[in-house]
Protein backbone atom coordinates (compact mmCIF):
# COMPACT_ATOMS: atom_id res chain seq x y z
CA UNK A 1 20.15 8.94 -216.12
CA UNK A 2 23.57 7.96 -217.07
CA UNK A 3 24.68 6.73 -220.61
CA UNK A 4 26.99 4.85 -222.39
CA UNK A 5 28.29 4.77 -226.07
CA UNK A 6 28.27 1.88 -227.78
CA UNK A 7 28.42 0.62 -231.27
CA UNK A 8 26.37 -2.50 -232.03
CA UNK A 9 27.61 -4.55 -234.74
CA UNK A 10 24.44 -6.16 -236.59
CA UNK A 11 24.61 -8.56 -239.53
CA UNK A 12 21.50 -9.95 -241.38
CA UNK A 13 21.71 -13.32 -243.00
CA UNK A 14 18.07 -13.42 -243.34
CA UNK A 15 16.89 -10.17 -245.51
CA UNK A 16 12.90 -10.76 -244.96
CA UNK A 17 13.47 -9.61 -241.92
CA UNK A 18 14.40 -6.57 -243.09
CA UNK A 19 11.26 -4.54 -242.36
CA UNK A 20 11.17 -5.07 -238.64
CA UNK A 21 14.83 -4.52 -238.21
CA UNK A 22 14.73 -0.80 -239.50
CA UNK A 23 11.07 -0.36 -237.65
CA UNK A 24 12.95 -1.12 -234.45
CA UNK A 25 16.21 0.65 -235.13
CA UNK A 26 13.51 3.99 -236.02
CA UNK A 27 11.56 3.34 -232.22
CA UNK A 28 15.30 3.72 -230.89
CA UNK A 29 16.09 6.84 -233.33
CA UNK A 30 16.34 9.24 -230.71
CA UNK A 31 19.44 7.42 -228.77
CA UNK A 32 21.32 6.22 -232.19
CA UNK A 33 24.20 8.74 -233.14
CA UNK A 34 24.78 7.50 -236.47
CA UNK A 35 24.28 4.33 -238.82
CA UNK A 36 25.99 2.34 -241.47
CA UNK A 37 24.72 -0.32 -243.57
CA UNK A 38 26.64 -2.33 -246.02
CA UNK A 39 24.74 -4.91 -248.64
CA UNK A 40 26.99 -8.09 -249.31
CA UNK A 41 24.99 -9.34 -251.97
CA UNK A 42 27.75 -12.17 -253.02
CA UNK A 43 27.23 -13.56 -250.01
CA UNK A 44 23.39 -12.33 -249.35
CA UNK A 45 23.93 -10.76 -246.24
CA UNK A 46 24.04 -6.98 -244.71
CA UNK A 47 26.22 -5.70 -242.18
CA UNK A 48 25.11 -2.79 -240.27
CA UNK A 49 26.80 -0.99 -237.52
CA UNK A 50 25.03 1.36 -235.19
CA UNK A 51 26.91 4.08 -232.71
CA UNK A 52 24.49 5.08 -229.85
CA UNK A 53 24.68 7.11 -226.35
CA UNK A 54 21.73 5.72 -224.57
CA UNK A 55 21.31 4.18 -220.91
CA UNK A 56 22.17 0.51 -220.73
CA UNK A 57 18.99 -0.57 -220.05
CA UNK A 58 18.23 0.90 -223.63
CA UNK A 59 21.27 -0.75 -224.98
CA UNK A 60 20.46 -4.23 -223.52
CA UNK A 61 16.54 -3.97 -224.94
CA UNK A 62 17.53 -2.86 -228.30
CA UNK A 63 20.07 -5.14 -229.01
CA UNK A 64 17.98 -7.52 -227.31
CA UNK A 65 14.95 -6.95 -229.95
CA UNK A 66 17.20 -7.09 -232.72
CA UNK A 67 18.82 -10.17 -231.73
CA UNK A 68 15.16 -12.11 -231.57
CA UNK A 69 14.46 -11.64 -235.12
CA UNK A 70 15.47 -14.58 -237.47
CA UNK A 71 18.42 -14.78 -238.87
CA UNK A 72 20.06 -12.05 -237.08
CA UNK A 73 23.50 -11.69 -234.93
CA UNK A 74 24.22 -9.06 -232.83
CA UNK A 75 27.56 -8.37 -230.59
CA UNK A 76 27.97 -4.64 -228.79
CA UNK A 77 30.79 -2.88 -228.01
CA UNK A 78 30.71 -0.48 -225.25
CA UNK A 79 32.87 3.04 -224.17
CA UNK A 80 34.91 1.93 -221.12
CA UNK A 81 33.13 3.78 -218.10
């Protein structure tokens, strides 16, 4: 199956939600290349971005998972084909 890269762009206004972001980002570990999380605790949020080479249908239900949870915006960037 063919894959993209892309590099999802996550931030987290609401930090009880925490737990079940990194539970979902660890059922996707085996597509993500690497991670990067930054705590803005002046303004109470966390940005995270994530690189991954996974099939778009992988892409679209990850981000899509992440996106559902409260308090939580997600944009993706993807490698031109």
């Amino acid at each position: 199956m063919e894959t993209r890269i892309a590099v999802i762009a996550i931030i987290v206004e609401n930090l009880d939600v925490t737990d079940d972001l990194n539970r979902i980002l660890h059922d996707y570990g085996s597509y993500i290349i690497g991670r990067m999380g930054i705590p803005y605790r002046e303004k109470q949020v966390s940005l995270i971005s994530v690189a991954v080479d996974a099939p778009m249908e992988v892409i679209s239900a990850l981000t899509g998972k992440l996106g559902a949870l409260d308090g939580v915006s997600v944009k993706t960037a993807y490698q031109k084909a």
